[in-house]
Protein backbone atom coordinates (compact mmCIF):
# COMPACT_ATOMS: atom_id res chain seq x y z
CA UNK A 1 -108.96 62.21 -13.20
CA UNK A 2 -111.06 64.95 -12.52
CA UNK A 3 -109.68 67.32 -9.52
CA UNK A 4 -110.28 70.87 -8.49
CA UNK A 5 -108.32 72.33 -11.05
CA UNK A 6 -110.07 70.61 -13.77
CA UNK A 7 -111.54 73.23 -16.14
CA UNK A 8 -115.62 72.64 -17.21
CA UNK A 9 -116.99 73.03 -20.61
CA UNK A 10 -120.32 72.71 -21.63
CA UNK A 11 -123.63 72.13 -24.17
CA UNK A 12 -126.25 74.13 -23.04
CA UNK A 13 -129.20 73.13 -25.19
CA UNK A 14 -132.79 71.53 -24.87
CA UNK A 15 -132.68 68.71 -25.30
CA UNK A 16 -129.28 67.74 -25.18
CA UNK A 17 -129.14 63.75 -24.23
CA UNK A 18 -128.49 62.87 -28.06
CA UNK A 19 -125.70 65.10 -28.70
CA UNK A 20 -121.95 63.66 -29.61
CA UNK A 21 -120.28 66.36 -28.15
CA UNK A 22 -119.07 65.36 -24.52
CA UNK A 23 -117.81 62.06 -26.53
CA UNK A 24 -115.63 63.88 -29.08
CA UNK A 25 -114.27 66.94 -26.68
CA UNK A 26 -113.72 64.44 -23.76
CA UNK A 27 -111.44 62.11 -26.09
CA UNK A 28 -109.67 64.96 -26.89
CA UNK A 29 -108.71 65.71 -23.98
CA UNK A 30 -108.27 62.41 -22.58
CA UNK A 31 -105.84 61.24 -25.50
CA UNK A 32 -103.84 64.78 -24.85
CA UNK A 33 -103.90 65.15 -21.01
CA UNK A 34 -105.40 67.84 -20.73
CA UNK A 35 -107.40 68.90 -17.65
CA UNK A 36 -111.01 70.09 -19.17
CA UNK A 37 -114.27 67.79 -18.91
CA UNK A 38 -117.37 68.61 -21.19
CA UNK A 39 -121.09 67.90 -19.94
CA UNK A 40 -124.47 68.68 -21.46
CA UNK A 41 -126.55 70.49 -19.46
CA UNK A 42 -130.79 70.88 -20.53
CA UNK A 43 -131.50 74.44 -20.30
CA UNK A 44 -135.06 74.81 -20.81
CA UNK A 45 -135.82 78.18 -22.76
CA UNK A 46 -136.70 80.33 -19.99
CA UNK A 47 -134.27 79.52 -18.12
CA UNK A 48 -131.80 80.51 -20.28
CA UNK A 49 -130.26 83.82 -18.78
CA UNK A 50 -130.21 82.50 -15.36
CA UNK A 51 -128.19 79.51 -16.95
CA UNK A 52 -125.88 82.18 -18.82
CA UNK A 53 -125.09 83.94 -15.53
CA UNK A 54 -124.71 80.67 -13.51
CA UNK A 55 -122.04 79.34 -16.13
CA UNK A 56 -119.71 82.88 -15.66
CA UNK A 57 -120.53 82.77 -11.59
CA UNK A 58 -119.02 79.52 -11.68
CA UNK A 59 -115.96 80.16 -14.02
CA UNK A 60 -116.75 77.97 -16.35
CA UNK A 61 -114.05 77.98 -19.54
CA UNK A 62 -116.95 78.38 -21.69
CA UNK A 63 -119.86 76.60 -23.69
CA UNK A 64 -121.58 75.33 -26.72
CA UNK A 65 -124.99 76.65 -27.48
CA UNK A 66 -127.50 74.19 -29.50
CA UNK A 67 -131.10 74.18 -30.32
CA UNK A 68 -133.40 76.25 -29.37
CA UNK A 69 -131.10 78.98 -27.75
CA UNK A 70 -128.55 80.12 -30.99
CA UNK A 71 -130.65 83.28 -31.52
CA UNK A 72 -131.33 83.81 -27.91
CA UNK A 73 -127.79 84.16 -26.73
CA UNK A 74 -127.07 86.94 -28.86
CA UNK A 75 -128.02 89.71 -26.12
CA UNK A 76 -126.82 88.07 -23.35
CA UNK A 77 -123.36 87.89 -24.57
CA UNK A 78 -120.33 91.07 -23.96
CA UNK A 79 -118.72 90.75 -27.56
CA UNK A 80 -119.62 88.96 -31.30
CA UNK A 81 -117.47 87.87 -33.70
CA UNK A 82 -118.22 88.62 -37.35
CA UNK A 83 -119.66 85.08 -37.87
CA UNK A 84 -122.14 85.39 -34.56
CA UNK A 85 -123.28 88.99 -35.68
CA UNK A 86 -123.81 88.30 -39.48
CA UNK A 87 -125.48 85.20 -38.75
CA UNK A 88 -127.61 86.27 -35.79
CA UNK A 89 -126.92 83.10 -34.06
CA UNK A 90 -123.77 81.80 -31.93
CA UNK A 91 -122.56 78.34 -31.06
CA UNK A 92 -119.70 78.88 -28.75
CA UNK A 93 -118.94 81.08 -26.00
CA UNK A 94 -115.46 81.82 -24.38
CA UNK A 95 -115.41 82.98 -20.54
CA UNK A 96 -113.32 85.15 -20.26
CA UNK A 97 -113.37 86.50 -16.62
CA UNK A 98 -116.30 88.73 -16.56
CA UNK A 99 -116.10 88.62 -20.34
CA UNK A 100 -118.56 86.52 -22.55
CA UNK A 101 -117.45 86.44 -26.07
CA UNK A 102 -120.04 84.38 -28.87
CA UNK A 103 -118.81 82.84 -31.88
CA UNK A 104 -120.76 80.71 -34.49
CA UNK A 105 -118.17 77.95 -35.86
CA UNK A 106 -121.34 76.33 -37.80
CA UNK A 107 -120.27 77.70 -41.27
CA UNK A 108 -115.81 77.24 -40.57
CA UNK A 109 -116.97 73.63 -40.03
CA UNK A 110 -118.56 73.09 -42.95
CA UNK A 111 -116.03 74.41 -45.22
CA UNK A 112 -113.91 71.91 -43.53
CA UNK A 113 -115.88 68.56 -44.16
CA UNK A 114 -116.09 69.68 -47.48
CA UNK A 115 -112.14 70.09 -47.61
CA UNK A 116 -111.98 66.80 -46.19
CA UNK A 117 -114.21 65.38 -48.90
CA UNK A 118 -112.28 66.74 -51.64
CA UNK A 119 -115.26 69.21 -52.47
CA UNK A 120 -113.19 72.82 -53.82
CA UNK A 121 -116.01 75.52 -53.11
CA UNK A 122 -114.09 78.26 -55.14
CA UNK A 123 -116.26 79.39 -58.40
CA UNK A 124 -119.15 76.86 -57.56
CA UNK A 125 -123.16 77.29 -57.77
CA UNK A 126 -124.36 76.62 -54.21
CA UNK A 127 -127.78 75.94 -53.08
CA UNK A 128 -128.56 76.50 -49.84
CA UNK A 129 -131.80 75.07 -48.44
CA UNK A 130 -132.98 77.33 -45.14
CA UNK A 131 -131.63 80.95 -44.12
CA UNK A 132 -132.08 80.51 -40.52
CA UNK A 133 -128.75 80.74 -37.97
CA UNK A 134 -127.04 77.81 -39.50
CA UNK A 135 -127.61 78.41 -43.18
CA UNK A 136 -126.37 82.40 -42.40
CA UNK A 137 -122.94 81.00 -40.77
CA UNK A 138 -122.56 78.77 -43.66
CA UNK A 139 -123.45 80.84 -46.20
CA UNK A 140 -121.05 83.13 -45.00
CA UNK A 141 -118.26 80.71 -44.75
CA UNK A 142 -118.59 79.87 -48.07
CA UNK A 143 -118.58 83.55 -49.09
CA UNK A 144 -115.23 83.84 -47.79
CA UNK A 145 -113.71 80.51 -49.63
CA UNK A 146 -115.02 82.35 -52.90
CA UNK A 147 -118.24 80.47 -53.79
CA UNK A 148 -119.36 81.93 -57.57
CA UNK A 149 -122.85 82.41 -57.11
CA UNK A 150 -125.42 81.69 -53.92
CA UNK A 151 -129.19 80.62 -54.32
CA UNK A 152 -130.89 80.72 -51.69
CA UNK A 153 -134.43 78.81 -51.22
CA UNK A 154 -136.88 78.93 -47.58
CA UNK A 155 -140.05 78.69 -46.52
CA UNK A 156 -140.26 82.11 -45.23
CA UNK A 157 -138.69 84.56 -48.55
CA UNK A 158 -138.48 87.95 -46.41
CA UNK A 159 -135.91 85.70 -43.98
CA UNK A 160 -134.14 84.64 -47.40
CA UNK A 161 -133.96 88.34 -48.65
CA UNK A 162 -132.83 89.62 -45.34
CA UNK A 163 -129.65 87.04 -45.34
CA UNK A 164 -129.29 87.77 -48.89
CA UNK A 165 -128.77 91.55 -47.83
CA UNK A 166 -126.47 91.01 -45.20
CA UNK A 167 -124.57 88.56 -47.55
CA UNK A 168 -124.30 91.55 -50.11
CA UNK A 169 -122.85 93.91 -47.69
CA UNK A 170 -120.13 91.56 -46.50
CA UNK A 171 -119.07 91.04 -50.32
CA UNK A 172 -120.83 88.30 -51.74
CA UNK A 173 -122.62 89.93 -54.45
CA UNK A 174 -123.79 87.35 -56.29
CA UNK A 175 -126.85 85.71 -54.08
CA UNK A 176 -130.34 85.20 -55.48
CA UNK A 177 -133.19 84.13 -53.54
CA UNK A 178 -136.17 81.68 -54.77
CA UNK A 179 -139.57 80.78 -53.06
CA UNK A 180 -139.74 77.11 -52.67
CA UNK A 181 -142.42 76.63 -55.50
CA UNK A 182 -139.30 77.38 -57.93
CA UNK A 183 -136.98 75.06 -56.27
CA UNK A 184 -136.45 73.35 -59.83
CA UNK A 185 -135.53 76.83 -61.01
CA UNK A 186 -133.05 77.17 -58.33
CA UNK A 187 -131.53 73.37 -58.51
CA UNK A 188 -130.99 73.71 -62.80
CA UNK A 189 -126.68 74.01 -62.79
CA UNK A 190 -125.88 73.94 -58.87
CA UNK A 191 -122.82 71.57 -58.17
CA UNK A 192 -123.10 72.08 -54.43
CA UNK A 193 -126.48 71.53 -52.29
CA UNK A 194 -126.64 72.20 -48.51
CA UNK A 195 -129.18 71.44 -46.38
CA UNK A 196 -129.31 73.87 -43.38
CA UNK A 197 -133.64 73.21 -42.14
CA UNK A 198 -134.23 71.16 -39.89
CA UNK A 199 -135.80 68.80 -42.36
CA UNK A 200 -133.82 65.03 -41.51
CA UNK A 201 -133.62 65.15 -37.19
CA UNK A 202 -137.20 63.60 -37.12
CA UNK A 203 -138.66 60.12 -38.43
CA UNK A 204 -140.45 60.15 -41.14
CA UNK A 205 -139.33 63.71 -42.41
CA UNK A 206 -140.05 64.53 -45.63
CA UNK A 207 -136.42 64.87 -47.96
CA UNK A 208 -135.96 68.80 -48.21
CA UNK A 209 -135.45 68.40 -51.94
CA UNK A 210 -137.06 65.93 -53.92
CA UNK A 211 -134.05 63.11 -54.90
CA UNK A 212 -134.57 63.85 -58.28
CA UNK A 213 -132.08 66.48 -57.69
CA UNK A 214 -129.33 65.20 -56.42
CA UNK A 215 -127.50 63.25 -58.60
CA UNK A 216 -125.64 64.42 -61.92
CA UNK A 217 -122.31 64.26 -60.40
CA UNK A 218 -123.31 67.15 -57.90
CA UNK A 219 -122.17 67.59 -53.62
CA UNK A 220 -124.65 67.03 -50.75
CA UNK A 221 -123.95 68.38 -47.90
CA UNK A 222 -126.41 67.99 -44.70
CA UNK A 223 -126.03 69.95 -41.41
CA UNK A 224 -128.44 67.57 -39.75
CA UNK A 225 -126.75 64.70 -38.11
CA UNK A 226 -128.35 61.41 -36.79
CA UNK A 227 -126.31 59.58 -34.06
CA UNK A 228 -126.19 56.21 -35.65
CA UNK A 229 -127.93 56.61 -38.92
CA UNK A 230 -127.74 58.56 -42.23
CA UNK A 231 -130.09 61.38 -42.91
CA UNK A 232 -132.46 60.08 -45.58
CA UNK A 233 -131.17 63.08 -47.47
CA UNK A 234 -127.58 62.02 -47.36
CA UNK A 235 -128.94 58.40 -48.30
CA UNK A 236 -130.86 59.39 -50.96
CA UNK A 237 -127.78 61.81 -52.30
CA UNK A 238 -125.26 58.47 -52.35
CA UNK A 239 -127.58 55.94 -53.65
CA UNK A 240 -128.07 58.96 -56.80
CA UNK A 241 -124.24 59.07 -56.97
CA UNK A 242 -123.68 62.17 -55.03
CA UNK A 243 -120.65 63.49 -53.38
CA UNK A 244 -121.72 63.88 -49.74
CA UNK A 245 -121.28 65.54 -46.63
CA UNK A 246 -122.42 64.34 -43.62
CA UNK A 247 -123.83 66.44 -40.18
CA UNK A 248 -121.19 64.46 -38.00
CA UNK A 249 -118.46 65.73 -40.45
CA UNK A 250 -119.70 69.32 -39.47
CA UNK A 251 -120.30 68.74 -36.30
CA UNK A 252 -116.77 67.36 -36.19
CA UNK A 253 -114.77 70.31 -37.46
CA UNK A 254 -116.99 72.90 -35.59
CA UNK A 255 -116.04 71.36 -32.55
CA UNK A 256 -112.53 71.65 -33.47
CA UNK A 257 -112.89 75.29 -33.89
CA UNK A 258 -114.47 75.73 -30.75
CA UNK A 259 -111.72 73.87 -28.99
CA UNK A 260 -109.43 75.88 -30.60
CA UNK A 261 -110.73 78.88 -29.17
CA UNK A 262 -111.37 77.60 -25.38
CA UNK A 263 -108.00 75.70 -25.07
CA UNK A 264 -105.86 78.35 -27.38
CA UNK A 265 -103.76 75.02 -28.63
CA UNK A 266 -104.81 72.32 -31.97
CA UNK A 267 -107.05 70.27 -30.91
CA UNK A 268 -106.55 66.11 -31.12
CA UNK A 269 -109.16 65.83 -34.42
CA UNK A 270 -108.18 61.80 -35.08
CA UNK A 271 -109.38 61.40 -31.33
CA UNK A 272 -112.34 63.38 -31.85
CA UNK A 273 -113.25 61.55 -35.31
CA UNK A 274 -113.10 57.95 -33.62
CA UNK A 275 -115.33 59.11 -30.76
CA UNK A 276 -118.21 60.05 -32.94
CA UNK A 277 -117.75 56.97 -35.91
């Protein structure tokens, strides 16, 4: 029952109708007792600071950040966590009285789903498809489970070299970089295969590696989730005999990260997972 002490969470995002999120954190807290409700709330991109301000002037607990505004946030925020800064893009933000504090819990929830799926990242050849906000938090997370070696393929190679930098200079030395004409190249030998574009949230998008790749007993993982449906990629990957991860998966254990950090206590993950399956 929500009262006047009930605490307010939120997805600030545009849009934000599809999104899983105020099913899986309300269960949560439903199933546990505990006094928070979670709305989405469509923040178009301009709009964003006043939204920012709005959300400490009304002592909110704190928020989730989606699509288009993981970049923007960055300057409106007090305080970054290694993840955020590294990555250049947050997902979560703790209120903390005149205090805004970003975090990106993208990558920690990835190396989770794959924990889940029996996948051990320690030692492996990774390729990572994109080097925008959510390939940086993931390649990052993996960096600190002890990947062997990186490969990174985009569109846009400066934006690959620059994460490769900042990948060097947190430790993980061994990250190449490929344009996406040598794609085969950069596939020969990887046992792990993330997808972090966008490539997968639209009808009709094109697979953002041809299928040809993803079999030989290697992992799929896909950041892009689908209420309802598989990806095409992640269809493709278990039809070829894949291992796969799945965007709800990640979505999944990010948000139990981020609930960790507003509520300070373990959230209830079984009553998450049947929200969103």
């Amino acid at each position: 029952m929500i009262s006047g002490k009930t605490r307010l969470l939120a997805l600030i995002g545009h849009p934000v109708s599809h999104s899983l999120s105020p099913a899986m954190h309300n269960a949560a807290f439903a199933a546990d007792g505990l006094d928070f409700v979670y709305v989405c709330l469509d923040v178009d991109p301009d709009d964003l600071p006043a939204a920012v301000k709005g959300a400490a002037a009304l002592k909110l607990c704190g928020f989730n950040i989606t699509m288009p505004h993981k970049r923007a946030m960055i300057p409106l925020l007090d305080e970054l966590d290694e993840g955020a800064r590294i990555s250049g893009a947050v997902n979560t933000v703790v209120i903390d009285g005149p205090t805004l504090r970003g975090y990106n819990t993208d990558g920690g929830g990835m190396v989770m789903a794959c924990r889940e799926a029996g996948i051990d990242l320690a030692g492996r050849r990774v390729l990572l498809l994109g080097a925008g906000g959510a390939a940086a938090a993931v390649a990052l997370a993996f960096g600190e489970v002890g990947v062997g070696e990186l490969r990174v393929v985009n569109r846009s190679v400066e934006h690959a070299v620059e994460l490769r930098d900042k990948l060097r200079r947190t430790g993980l030395k061994k990250v190449e970089v490929y344009p996406c004409d040598a794609l085969g190249e950069a596939a020969r030998e990887a046992e792990v295969i993330v997808n972090a574009t966008p490539l997968g949230m639209k009808d009709g998008d094109p697979l953002p590696i041809p299928g040809e790749y993803l079999g030989d007993g290697r992992a799929v993982c896909d950041a892009v989730y689908r209420p309802g449906r598989e990806t095409a990629l992640v269809r493709e990957a278990r039809e070829r005999g894949a291992r796969v991860v799945t965007g709800e998966r990640m979505l999944l254990y990010q948000g139990v990260l981020a609930q960790r950090l507003w509520t300070g206590r373990e959230p209830n993950v079984k009553a998450m997972d049947a929200a969103i399956s």
